[in-house]
C-alpha atoms as a PDB file:
ATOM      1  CA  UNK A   1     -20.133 -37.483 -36.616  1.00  0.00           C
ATOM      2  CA  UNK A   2     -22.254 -37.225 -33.154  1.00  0.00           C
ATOM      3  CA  UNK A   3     -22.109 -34.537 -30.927  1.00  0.00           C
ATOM      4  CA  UNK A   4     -20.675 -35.692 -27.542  1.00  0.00           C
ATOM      5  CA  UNK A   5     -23.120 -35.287 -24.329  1.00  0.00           C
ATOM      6  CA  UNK A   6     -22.377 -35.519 -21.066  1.00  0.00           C
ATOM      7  CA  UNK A   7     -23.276 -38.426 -18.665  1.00  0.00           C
ATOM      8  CA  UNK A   8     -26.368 -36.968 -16.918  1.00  0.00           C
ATOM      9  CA  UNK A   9     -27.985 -35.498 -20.563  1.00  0.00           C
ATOM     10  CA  UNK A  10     -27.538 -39.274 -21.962  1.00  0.00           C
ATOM     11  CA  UNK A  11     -29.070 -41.398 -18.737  1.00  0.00           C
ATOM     12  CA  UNK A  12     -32.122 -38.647 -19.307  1.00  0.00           C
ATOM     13  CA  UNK A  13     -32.480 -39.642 -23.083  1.00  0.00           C
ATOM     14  CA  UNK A  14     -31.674 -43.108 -22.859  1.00  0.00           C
ATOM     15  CA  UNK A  15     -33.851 -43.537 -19.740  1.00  0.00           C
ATOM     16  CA  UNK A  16     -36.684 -41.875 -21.497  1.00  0.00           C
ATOM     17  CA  UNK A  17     -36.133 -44.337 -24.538  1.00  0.00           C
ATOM     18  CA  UNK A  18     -35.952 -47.740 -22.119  1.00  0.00           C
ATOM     19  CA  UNK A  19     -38.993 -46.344 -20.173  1.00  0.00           C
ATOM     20  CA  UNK A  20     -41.355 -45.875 -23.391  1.00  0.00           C
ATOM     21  CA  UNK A  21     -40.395 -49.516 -24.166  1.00  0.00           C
ATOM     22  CA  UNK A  22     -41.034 -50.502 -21.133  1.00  0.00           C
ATOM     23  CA  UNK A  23     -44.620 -48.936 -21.005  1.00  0.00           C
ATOM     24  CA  UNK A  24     -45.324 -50.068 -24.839  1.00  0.00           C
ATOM     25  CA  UNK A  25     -44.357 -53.760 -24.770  1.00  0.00           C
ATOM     26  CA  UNK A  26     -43.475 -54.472 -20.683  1.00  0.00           C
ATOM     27  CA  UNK A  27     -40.549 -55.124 -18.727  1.00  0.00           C
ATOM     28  CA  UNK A  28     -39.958 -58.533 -20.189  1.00  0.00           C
ATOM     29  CA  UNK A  29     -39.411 -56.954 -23.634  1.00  0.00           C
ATOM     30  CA  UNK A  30     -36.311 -55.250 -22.291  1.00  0.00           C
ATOM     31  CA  UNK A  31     -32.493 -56.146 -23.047  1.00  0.00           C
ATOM     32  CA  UNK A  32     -30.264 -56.694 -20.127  1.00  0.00           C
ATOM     33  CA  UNK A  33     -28.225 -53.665 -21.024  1.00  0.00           C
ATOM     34  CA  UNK A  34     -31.859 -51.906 -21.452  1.00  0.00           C
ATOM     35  CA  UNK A  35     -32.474 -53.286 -18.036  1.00  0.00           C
ATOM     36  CA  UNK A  36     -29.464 -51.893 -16.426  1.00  0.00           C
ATOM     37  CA  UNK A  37     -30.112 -48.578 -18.050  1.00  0.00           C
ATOM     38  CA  UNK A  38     -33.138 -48.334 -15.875  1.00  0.00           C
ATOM     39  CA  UNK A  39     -31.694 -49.443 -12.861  1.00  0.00           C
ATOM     40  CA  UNK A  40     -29.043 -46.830 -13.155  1.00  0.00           C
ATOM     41  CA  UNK A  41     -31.606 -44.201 -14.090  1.00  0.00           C
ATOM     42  CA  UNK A  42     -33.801 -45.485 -11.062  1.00  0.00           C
ATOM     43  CA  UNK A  43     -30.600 -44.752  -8.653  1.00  0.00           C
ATOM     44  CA  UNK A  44     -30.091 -41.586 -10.047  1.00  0.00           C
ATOM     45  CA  UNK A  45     -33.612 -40.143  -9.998  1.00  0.00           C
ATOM     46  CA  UNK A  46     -33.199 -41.194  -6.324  1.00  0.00           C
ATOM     47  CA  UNK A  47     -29.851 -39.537  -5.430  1.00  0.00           C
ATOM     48  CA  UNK A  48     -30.638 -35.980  -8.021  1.00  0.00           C
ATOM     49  CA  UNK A  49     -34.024 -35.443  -6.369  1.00  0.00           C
ATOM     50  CA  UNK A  50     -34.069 -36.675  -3.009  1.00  0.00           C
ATOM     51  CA  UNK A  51     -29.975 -37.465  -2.389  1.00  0.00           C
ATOM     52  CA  UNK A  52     -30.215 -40.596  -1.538  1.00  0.00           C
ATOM     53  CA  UNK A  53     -31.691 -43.955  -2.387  1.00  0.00           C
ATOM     54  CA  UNK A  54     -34.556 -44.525  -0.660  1.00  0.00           C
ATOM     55  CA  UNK A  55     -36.551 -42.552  -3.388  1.00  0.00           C
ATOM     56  CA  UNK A  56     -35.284 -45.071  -6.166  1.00  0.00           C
ATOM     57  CA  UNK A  57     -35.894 -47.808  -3.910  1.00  0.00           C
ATOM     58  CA  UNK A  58     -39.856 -46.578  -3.560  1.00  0.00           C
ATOM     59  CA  UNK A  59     -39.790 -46.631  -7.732  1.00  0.00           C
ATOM     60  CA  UNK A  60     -38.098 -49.876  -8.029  1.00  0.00           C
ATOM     61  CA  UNK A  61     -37.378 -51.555  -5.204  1.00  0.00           C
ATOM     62  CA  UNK A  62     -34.820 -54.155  -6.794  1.00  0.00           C
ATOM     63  CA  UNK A  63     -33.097 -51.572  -8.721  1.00  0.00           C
ATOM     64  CA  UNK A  64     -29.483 -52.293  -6.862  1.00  0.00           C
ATOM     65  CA  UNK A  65     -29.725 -56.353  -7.265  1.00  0.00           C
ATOM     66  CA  UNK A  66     -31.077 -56.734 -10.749  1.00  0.00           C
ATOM     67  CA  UNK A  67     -28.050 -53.986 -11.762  1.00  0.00           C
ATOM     68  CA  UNK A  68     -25.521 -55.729  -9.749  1.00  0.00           C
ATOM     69  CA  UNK A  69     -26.278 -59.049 -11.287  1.00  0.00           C
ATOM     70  CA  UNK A  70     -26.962 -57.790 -15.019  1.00  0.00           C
ATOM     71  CA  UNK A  71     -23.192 -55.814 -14.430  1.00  0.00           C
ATOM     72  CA  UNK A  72     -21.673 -58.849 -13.679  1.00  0.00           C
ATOM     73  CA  UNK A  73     -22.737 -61.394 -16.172  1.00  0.00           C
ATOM     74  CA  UNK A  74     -22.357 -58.452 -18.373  1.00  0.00           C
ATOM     75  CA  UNK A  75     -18.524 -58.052 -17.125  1.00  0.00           C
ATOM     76  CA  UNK A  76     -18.835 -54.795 -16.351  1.00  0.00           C
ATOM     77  CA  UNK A  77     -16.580 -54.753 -13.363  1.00  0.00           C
ATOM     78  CA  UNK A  78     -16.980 -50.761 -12.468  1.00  0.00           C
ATOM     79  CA  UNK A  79     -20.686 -50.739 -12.174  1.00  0.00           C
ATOM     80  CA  UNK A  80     -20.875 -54.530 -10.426  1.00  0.00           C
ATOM     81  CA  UNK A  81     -18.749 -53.057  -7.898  1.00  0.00           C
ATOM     82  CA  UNK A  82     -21.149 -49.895  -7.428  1.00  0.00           C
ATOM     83  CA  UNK A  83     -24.078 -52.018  -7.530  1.00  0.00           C
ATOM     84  CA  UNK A  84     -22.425 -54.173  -4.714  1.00  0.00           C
ATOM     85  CA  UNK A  85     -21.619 -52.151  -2.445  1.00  0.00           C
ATOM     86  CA  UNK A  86     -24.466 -51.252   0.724  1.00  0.00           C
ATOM     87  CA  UNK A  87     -26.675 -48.653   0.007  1.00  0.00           C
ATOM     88  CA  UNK A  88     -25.838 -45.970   1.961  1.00  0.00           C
ATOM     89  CA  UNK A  89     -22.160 -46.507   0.936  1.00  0.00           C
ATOM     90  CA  UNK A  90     -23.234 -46.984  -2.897  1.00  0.00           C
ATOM     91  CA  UNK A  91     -25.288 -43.326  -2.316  1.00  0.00           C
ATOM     92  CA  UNK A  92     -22.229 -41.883  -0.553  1.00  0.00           C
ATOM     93  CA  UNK A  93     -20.360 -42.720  -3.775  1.00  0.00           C
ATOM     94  CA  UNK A  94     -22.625 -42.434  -5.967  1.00  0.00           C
ATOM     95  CA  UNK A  95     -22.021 -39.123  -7.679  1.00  0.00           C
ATOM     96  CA  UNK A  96     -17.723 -40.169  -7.814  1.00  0.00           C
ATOM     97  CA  UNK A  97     -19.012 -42.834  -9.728  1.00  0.00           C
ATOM     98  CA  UNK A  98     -21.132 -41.831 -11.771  1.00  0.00           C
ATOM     99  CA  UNK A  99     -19.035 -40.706 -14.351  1.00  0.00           C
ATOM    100  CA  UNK A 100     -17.188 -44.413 -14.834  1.00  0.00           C
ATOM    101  CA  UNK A 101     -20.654 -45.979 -14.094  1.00  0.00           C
ATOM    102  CA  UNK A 102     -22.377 -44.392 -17.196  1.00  0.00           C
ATOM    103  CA  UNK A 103     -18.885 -44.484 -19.581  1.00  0.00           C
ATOM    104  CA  UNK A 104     -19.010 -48.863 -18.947  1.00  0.00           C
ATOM    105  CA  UNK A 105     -22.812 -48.723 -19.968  1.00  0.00           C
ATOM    106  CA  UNK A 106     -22.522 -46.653 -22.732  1.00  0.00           C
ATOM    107  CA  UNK A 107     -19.386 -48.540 -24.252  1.00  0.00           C
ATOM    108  CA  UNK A 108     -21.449 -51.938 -23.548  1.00  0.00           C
ATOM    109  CA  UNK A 109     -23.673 -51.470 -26.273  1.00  0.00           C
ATOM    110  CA  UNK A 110     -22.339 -54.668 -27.934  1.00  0.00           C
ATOM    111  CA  UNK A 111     -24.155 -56.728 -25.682  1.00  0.00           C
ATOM    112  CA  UNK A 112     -27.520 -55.685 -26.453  1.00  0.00           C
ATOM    113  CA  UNK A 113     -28.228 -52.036 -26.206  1.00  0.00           C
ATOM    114  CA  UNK A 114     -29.484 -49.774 -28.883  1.00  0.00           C
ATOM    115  CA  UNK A 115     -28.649 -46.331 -27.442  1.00  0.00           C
ATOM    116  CA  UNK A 116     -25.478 -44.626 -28.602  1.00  0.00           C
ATOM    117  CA  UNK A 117     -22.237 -43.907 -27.026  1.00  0.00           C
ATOM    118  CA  UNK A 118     -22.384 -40.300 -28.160  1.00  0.00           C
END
C-alpha cells in the first residue's frame, strides 16, 4: 500500500519526472495530463518563489492557456476554472486552490498520466 504525500511533495516528484521526459525525448513526447503537470508545476514555481506569476510566465509563457485548454477537454472542471480565471486573480487564489487543483490531476491519471495518486 503507498504512503500518502501531500500536494506540494507530489507536484515536486511528478514535475521532476515530466521535466526529465521532457529534456530526454521533447515536449511533443508528452501526454496531455503530462502536459498539464508542467503547467501546474510552472505556476507554482512562480507563486512559491517569487509569489506571483510573472516568474512562471518568464519559464513558460503559455503555461495558463495550454492548462486551461488541456483541463477542459480533459473535464477537469476545478482546474479549467483556475486556469481561466486572470492572472492576478488566478495568483490571488492560487494557494486556496491548490489543494483541489492537484487532487483533480492526480485522480486524472486515467486519461494518460503515469504518476500515482499516492
Amino acid at each position: 500500500m503507498a504512503v500518502p504525500i501531500d500536494n506540494e511533495t507530489w507536484l515536486i516528484q511528478a514535475g521532476d519526472a515530466v521535466m526529465q521526459k521532457r529534456a530526454s525525448s521533447g515536449s511533443d513526447s508528452l501526454a496531455p495530463w503530462e502536459r498539464l503537470v508542467y503547467c501546474l508545476w510552472v505556476a507554482d514555481y512562480g507563486m512559491r518563489n517569487a509569489g506571483d506569476l510573472d516568474a512562471a510566465h518568464a519559464v513558460y509563457v503559455d503555461f495558463q492557456s495550454e492548462a486551461r485548454l488541456i483541463a477542459k477537454d480533459m473535464a477537469l472542471r476545478l482546474t479549467h476554472d483556475a486556469f481561466s480565471l486572470p492572472p492576478r486573480v488566478f495568483a490571488h487564489e492560487y494557494f486556496n486552490r491548490f489543494d483541489q487543483i492537484c487532487h483533480e490531476i492526480r485522480t486524472a491519471t486515467a486519461f494518460g498520466g503515469t504518476a500515482q495518486a499516492g
